[in-house]
N, C-alpha and C. Protein backbone atom coordinates (compact mmCIF):
# COMPACT_ATOMS: atom_id res chain seq x y z
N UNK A 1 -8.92 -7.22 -2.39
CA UNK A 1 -10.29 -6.77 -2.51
C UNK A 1 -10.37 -5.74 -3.63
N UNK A 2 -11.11 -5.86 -4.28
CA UNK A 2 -11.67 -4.81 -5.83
C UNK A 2 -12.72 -4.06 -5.31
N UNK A 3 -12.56 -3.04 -4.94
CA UNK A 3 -13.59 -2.27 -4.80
C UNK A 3 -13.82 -0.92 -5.49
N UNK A 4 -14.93 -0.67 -6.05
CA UNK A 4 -15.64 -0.11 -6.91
C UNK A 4 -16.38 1.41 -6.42
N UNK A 5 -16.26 2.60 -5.94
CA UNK A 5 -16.39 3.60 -5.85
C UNK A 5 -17.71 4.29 -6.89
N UNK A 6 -18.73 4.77 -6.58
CA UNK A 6 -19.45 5.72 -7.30
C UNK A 6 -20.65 6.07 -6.86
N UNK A 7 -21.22 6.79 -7.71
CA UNK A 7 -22.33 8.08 -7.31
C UNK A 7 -23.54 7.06 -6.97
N UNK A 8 -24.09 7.04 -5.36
CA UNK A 8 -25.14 6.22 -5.36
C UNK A 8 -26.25 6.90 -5.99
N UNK A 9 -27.10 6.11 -6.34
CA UNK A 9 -28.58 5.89 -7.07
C UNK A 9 -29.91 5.85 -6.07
N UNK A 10 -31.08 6.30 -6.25
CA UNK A 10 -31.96 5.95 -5.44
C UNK A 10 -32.32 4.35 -4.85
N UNK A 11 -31.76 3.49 -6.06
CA UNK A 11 -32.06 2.24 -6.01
C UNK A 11 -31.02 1.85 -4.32
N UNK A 12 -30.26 2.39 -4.33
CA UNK A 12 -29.14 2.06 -3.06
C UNK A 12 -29.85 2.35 -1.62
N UNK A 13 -30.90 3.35 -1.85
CA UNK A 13 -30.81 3.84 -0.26
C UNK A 13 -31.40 2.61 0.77
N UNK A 14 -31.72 1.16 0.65
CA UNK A 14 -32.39 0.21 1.43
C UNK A 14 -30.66 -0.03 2.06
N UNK A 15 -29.84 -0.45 1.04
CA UNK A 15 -28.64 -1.05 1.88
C UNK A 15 -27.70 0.40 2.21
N UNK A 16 -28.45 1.52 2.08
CA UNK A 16 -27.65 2.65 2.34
C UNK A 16 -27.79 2.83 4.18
N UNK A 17 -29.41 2.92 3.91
CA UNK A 17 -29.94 3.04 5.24
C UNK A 17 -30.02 1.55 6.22
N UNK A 18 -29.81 0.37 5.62
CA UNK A 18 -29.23 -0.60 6.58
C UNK A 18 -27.84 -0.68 7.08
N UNK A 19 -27.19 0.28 6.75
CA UNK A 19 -25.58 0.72 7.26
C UNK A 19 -25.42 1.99 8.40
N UNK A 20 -26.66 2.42 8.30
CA UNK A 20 -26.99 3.62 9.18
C UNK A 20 -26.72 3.79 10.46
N UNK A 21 -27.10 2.42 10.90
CA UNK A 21 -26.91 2.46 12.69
C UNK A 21 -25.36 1.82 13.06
N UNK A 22 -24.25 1.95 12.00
CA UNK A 22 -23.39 1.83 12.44
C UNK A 22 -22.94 3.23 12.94
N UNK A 23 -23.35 4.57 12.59
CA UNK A 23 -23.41 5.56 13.52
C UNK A 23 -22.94 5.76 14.69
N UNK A 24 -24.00 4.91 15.54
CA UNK A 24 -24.18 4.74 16.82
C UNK A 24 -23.19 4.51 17.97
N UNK A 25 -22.34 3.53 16.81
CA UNK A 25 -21.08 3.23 17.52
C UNK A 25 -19.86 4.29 18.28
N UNK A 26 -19.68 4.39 19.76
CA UNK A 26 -18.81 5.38 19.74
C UNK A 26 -19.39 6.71 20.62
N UNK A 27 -20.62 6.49 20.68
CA UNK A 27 -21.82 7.84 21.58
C UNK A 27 -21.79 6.58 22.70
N UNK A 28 -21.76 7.97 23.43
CA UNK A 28 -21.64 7.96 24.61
C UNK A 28 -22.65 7.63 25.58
N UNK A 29 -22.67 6.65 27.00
CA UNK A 29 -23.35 5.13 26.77
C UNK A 29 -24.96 6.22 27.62
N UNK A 30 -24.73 7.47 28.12
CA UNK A 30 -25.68 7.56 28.78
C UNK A 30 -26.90 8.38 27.61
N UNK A 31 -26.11 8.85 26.89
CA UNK A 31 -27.65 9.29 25.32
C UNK A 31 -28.65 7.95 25.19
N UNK A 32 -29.94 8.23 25.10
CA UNK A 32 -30.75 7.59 24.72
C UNK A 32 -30.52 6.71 23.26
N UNK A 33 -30.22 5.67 23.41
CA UNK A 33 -30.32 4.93 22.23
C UNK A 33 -31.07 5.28 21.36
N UNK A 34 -32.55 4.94 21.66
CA UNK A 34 -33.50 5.11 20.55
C UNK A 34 -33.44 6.23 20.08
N UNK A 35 -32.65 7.40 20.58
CA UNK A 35 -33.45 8.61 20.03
C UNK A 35 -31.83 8.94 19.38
N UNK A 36 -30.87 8.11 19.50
CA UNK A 36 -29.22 8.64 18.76
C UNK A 36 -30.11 7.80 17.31
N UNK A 37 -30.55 6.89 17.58
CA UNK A 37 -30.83 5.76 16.35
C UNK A 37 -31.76 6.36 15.22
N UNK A 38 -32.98 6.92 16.05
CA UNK A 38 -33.31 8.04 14.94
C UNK A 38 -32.60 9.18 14.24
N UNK A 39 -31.70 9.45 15.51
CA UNK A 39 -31.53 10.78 14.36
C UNK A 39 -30.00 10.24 12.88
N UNK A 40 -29.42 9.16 13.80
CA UNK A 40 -28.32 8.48 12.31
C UNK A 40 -29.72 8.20 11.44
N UNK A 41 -30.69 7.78 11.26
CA UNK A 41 -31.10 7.24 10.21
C UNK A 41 -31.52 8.38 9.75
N UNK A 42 -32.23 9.42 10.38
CA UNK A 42 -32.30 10.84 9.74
C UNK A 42 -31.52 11.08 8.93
N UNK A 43 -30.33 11.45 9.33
CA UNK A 43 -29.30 12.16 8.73
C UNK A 43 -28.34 11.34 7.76
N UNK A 44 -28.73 10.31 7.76
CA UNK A 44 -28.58 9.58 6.35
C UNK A 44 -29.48 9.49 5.55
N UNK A 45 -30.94 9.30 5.89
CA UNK A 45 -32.40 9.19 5.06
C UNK A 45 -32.09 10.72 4.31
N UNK A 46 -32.01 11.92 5.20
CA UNK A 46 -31.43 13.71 4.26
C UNK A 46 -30.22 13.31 3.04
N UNK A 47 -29.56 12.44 3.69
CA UNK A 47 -27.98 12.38 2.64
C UNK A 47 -28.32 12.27 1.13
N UNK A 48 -29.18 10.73 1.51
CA UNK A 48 -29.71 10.34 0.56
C UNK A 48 -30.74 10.41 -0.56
N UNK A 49 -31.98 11.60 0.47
CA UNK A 49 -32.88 11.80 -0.67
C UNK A 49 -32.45 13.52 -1.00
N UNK A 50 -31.64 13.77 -0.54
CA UNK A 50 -30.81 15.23 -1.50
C UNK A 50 -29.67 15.30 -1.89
N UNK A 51 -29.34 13.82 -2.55
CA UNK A 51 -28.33 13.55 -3.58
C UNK A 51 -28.15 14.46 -4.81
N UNK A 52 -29.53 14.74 -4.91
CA UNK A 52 -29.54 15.05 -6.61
C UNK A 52 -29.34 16.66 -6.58
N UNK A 53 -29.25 17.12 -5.77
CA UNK A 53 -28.90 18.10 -5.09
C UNK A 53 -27.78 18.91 -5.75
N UNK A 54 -27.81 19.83 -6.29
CA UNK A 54 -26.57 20.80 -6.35
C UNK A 54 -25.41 20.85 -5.22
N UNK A 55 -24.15 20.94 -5.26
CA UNK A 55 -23.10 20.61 -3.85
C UNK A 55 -23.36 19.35 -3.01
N UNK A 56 -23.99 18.31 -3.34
CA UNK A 56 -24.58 17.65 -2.44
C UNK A 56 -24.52 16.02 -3.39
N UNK A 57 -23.46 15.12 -2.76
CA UNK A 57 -23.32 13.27 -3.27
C UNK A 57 -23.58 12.73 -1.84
N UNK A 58 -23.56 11.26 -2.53
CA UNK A 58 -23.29 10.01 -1.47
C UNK A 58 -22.21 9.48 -2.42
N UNK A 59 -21.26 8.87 -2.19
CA UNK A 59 -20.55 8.19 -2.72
C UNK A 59 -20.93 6.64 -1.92
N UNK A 60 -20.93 5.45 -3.19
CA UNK A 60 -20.95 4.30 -2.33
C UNK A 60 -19.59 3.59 -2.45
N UNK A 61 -18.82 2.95 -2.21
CA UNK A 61 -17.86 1.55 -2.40
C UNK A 61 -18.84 0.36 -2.31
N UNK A 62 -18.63 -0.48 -3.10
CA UNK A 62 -19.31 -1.78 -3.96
C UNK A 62 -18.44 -2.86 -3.86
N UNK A 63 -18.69 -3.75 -3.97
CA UNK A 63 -18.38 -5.03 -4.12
C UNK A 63 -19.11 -6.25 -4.78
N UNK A 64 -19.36 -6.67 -5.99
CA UNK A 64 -20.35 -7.59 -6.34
C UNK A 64 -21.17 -7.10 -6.02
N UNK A 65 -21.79 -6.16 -6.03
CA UNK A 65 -23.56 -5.53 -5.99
C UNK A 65 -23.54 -5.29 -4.14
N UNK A 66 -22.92 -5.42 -3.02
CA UNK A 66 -22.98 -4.82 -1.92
C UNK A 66 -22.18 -3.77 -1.37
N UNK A 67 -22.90 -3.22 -0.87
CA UNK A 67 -22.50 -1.35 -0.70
C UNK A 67 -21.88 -1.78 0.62
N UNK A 68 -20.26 -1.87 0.65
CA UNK A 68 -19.35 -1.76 1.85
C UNK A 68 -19.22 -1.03 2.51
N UNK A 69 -19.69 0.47 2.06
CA UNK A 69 -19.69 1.51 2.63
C UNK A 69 -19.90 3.05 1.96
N UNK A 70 -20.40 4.11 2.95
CA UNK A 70 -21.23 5.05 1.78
C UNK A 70 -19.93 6.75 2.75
N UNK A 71 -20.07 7.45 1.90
CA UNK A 71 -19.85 8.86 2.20
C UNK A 71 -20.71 9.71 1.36
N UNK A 72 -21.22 10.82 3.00
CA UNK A 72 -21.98 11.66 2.39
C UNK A 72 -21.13 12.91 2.46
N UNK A 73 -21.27 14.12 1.08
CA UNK A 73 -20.29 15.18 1.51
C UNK A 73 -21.26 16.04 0.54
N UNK A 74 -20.90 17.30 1.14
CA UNK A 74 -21.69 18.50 0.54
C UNK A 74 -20.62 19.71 0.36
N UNK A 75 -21.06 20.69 -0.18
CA UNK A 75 -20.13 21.32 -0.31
C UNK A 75 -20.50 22.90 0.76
N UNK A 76 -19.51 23.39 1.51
CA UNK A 76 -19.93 24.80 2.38
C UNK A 76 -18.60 25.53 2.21
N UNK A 77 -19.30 26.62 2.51
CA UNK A 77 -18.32 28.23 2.44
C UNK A 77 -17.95 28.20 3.71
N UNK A 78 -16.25 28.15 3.23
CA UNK A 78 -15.64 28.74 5.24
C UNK A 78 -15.95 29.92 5.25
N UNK A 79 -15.61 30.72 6.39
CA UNK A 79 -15.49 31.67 6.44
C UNK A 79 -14.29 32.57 5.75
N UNK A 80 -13.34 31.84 5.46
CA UNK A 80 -12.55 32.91 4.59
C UNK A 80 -13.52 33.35 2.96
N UNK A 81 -14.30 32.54 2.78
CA UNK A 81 -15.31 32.80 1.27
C UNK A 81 -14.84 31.25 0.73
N UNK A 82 -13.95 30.78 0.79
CA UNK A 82 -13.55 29.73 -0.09
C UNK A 82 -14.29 28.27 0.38
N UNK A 83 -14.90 27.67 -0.75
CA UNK A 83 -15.78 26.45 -0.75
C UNK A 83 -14.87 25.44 0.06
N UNK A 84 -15.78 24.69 1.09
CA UNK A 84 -15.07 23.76 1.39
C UNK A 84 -16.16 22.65 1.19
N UNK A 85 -15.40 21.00 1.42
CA UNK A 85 -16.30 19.82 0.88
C UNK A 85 -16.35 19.44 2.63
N UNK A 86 -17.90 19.04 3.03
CA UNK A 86 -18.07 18.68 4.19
C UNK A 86 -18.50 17.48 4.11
N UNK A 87 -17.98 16.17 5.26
CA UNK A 87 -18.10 15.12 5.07
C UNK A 87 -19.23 15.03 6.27
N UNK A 88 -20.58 14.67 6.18
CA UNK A 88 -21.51 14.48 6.85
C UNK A 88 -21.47 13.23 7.57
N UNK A 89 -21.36 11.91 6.96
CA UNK A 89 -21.36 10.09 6.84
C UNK A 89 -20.55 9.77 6.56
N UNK A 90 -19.94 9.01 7.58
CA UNK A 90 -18.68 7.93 6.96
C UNK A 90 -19.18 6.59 7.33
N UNK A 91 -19.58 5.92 6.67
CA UNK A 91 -19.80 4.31 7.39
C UNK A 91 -19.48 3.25 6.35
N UNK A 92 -18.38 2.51 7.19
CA UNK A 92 -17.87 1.39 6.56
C UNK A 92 -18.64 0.12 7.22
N UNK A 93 -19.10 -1.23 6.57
CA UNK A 93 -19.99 -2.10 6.85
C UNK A 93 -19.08 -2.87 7.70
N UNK A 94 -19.63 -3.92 8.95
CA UNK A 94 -18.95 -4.35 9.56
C UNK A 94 -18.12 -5.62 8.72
N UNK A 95 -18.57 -5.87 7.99
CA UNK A 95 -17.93 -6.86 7.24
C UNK A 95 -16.56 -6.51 6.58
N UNK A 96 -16.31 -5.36 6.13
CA UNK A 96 -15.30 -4.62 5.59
C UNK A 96 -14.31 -4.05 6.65
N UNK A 97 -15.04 -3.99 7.86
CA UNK A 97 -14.04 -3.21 8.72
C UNK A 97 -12.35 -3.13 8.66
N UNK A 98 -11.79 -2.52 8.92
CA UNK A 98 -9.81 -2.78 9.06
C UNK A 98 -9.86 -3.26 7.69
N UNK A 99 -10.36 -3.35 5.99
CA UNK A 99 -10.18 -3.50 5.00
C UNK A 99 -9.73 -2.60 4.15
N UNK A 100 -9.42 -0.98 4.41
CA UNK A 100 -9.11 -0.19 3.71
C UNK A 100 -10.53 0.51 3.14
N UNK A 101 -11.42 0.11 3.30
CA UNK A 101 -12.60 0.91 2.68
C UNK A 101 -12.92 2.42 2.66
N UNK A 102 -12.89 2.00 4.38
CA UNK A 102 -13.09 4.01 4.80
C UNK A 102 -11.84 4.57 4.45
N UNK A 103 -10.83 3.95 3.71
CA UNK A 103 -9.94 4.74 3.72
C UNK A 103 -9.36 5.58 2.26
């Protein structure tokens, strides 16, 4: 597999945010669905429209024009003072799964 790494674009966020509710996977069965489902698409819909953002990417992996999978990371101060990179989103597409993507 050739996969292709880089800075997503606004043009991305339809197949950004159709990767969203892989989230979901993994919460725990008595949380309200609908309301875990809003808030992954939230907090990817934020990832994405404050890209352009100072401290603040999505990275996508690509394949022939489909986004296998996205990371969102920002950048925060530990508490010792020193910058750290925080990974908000990790979602690899089910199609890619066990392929090395997320990795």
């Amino acid at each position: 597999m050739s996969i292709g790494i880089r800075e997503a674009n606004p043009t991305d966020k339809e197949q950004i945010l159709a990767l969203a509710p892989r989230l979901q996977h993994g919460v725990a069965h008595w949380r309200d669905p609908e309301a875990v489902r809003g808030a992954v698409l939230g907090w990817v819909e934020d990832a994405v429209d404050a890209m352009s953002e100072d401290a603040r990417t999505v990275l996508v992996e690509e394949e022939e024009g489909s986004i296998l999978g996205f990371i969102g990371v920002t950048s925060t101060h530990h508490w010792t003072g020193e910058v750290d990179g925080y990974i908000g989103e990790l979602v690899v597409s089910r199609e890619a799964e066990g392929g090395g993507v997320g990795s």
